[in-house]
N, C-alpha and C. Protein backbone atom coordinates (compact mmCIF):
# COMPACT_ATOMS: atom_id res chain seq x y z
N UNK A 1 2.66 -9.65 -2.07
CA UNK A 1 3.57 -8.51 -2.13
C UNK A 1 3.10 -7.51 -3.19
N UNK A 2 2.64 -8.08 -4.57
CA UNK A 2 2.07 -7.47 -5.55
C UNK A 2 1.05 -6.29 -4.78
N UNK A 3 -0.06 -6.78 -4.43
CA UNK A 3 -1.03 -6.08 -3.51
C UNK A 3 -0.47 -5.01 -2.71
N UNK A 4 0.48 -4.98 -2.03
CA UNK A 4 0.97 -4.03 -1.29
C UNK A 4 1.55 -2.73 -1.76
N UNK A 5 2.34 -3.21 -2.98
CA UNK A 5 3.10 -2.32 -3.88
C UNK A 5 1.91 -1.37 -4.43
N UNK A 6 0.41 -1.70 -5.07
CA UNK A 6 -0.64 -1.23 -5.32
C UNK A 6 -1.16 -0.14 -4.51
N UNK A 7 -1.00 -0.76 -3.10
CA UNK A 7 -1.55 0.46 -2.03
C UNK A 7 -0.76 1.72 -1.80
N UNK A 8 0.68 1.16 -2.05
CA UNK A 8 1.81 2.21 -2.07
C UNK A 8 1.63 3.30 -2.77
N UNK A 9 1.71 2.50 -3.72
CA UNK A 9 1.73 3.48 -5.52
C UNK A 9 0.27 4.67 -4.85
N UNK A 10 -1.13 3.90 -4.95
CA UNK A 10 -1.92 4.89 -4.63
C UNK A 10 -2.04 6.00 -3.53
N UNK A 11 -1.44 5.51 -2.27
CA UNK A 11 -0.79 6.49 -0.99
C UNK A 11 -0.10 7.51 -1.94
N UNK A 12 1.17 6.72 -2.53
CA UNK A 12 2.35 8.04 -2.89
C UNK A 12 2.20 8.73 -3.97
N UNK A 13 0.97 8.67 -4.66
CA UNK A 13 0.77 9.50 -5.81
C UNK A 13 0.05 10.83 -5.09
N UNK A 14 -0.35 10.59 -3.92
CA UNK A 14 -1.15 11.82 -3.05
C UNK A 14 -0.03 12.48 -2.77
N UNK A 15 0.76 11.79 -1.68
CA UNK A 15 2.02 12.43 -1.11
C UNK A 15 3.21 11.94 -0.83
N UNK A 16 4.29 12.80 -0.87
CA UNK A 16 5.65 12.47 -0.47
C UNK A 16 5.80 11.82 1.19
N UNK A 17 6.60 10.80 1.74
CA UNK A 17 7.04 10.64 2.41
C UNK A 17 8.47 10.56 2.39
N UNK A 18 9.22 10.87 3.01
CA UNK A 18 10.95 10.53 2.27
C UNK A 18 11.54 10.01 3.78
N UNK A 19 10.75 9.65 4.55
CA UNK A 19 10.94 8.91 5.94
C UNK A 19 10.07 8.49 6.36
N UNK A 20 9.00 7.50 5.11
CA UNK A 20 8.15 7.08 5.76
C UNK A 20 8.45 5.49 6.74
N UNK A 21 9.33 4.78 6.29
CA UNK A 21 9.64 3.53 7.77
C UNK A 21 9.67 4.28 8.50
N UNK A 22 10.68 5.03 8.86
CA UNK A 22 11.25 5.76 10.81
C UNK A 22 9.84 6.56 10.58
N UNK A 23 8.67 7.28 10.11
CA UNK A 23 7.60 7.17 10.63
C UNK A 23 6.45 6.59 10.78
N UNK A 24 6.34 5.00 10.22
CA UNK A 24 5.63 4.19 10.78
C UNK A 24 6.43 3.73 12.17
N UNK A 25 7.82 3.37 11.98
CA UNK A 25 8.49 3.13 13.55
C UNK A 25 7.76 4.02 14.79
N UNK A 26 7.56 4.79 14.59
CA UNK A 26 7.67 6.00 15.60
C UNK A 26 6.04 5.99 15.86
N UNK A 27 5.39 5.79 14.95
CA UNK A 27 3.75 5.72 14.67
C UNK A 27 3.29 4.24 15.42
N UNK A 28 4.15 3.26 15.40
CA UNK A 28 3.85 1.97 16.02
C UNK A 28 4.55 1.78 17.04
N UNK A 29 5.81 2.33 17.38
CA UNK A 29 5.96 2.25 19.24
C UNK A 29 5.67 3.27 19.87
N UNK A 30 5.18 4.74 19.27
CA UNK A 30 5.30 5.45 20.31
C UNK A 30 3.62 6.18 20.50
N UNK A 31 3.59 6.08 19.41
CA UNK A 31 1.95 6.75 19.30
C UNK A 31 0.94 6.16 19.12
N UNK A 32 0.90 4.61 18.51
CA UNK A 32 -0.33 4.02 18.66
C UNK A 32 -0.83 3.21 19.72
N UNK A 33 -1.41 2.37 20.16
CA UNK A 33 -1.81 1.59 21.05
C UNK A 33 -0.88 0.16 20.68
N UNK A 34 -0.12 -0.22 21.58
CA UNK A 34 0.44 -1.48 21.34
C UNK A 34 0.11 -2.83 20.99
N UNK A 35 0.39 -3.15 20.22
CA UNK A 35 -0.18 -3.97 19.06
C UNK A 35 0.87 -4.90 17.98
N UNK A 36 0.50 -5.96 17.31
CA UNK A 36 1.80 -6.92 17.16
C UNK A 36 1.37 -6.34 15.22
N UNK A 37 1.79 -5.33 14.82
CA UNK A 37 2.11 -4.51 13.67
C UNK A 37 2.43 -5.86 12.72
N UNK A 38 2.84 -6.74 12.62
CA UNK A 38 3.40 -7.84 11.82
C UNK A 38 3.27 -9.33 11.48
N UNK A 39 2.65 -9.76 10.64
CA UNK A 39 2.50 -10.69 10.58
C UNK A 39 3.43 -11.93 10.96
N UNK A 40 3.02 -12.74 11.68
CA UNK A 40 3.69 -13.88 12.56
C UNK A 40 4.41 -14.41 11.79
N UNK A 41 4.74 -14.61 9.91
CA UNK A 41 5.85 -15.43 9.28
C UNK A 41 6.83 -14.37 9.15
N UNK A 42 6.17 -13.09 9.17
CA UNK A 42 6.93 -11.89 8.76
C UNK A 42 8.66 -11.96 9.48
N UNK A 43 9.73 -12.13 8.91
CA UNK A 43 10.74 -12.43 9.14
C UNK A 43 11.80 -10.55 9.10
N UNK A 44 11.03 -9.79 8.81
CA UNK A 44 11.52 -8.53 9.09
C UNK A 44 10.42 -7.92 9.18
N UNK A 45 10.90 -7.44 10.69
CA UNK A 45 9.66 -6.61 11.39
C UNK A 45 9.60 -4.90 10.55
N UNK A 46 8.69 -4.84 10.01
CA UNK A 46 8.64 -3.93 9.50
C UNK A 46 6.98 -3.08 9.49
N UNK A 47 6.33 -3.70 10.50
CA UNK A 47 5.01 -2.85 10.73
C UNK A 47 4.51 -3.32 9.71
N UNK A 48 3.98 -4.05 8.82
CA UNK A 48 3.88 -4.26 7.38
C UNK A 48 1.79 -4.31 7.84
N UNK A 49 1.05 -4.83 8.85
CA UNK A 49 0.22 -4.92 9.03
C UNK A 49 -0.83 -2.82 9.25
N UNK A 50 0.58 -2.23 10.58
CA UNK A 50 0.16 -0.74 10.47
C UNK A 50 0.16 -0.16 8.78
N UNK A 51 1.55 -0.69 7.80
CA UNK A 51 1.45 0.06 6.71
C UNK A 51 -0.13 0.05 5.61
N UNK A 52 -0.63 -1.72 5.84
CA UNK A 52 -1.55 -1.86 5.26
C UNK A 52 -2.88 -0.91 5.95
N UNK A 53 -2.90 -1.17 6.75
CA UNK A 53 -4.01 -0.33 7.30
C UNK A 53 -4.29 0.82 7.34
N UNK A 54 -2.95 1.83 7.11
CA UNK A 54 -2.97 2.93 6.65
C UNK A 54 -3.30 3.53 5.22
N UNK A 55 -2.82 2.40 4.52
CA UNK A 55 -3.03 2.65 2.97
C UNK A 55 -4.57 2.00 2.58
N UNK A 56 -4.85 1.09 2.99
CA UNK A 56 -6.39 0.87 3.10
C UNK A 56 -7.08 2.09 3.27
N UNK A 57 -6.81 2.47 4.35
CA UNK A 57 -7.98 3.84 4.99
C UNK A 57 -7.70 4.88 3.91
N UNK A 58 -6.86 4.96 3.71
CA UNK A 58 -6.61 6.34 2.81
C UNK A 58 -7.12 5.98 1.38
N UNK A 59 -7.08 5.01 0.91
CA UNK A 59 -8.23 4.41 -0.67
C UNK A 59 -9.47 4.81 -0.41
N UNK A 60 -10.04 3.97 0.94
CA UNK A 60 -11.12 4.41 1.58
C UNK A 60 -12.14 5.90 1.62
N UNK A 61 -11.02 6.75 2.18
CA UNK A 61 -11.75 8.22 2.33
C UNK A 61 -11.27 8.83 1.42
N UNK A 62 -10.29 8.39 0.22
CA UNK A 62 -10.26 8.94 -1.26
C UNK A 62 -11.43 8.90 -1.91
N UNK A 63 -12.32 7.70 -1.73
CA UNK A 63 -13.06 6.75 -2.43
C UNK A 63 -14.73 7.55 -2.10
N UNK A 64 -14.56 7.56 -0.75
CA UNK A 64 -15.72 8.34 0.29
C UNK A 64 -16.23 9.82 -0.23
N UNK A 65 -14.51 10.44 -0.76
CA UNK A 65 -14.61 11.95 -0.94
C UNK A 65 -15.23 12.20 -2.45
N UNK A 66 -14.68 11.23 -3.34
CA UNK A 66 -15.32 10.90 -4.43
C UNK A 66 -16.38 10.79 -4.72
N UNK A 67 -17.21 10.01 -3.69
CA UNK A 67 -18.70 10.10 -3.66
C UNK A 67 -19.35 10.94 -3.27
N UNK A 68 -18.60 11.66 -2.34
CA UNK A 68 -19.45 12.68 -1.82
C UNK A 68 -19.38 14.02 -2.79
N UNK A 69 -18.47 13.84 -3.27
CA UNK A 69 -18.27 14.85 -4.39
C UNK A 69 -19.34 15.05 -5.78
N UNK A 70 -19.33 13.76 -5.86
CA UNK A 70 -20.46 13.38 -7.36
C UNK A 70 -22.03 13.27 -6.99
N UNK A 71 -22.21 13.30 -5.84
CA UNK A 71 -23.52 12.94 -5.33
C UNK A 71 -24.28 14.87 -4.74
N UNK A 72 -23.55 15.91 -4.77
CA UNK A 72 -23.61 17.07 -4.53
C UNK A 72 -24.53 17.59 -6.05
């Protein structure tokens, strides 16, 4: 859980969401490719697998832009 809170913090220091659940909801039934968003003990479905993967990628091409920045 620790870990997760980490990815958060770094997502939300970029930007505001102030509805970000109802738009992962909306991001995982309606717009992505259907897919089981949640880990199998996960006892509240909460996309918790889409949230990681989003906040991954976005460290990612923070991380990417960084380099490409210092390497100019």
């Amino acid at each position: 859980m620790a870990a997760n809170k980490f990815f958060q913090q770094e997502l939300f220091k970029f930007s505001i969401f102030p509805k970000y659940q109802s738009c992962i909801d909306d991001l995982a039934t309606n717009l992505a490719d259907p897919e089981e968003w949640d880990f199998s003990d996960d006892k509240r479905k909460s996309h918790s697998i889409l949230k990681n993967y989003l906040e991954h990628i976005f460290r990612k091409l923070r991380a990417e832009k960084q380099n490409l920045l210092y390497s100019q």
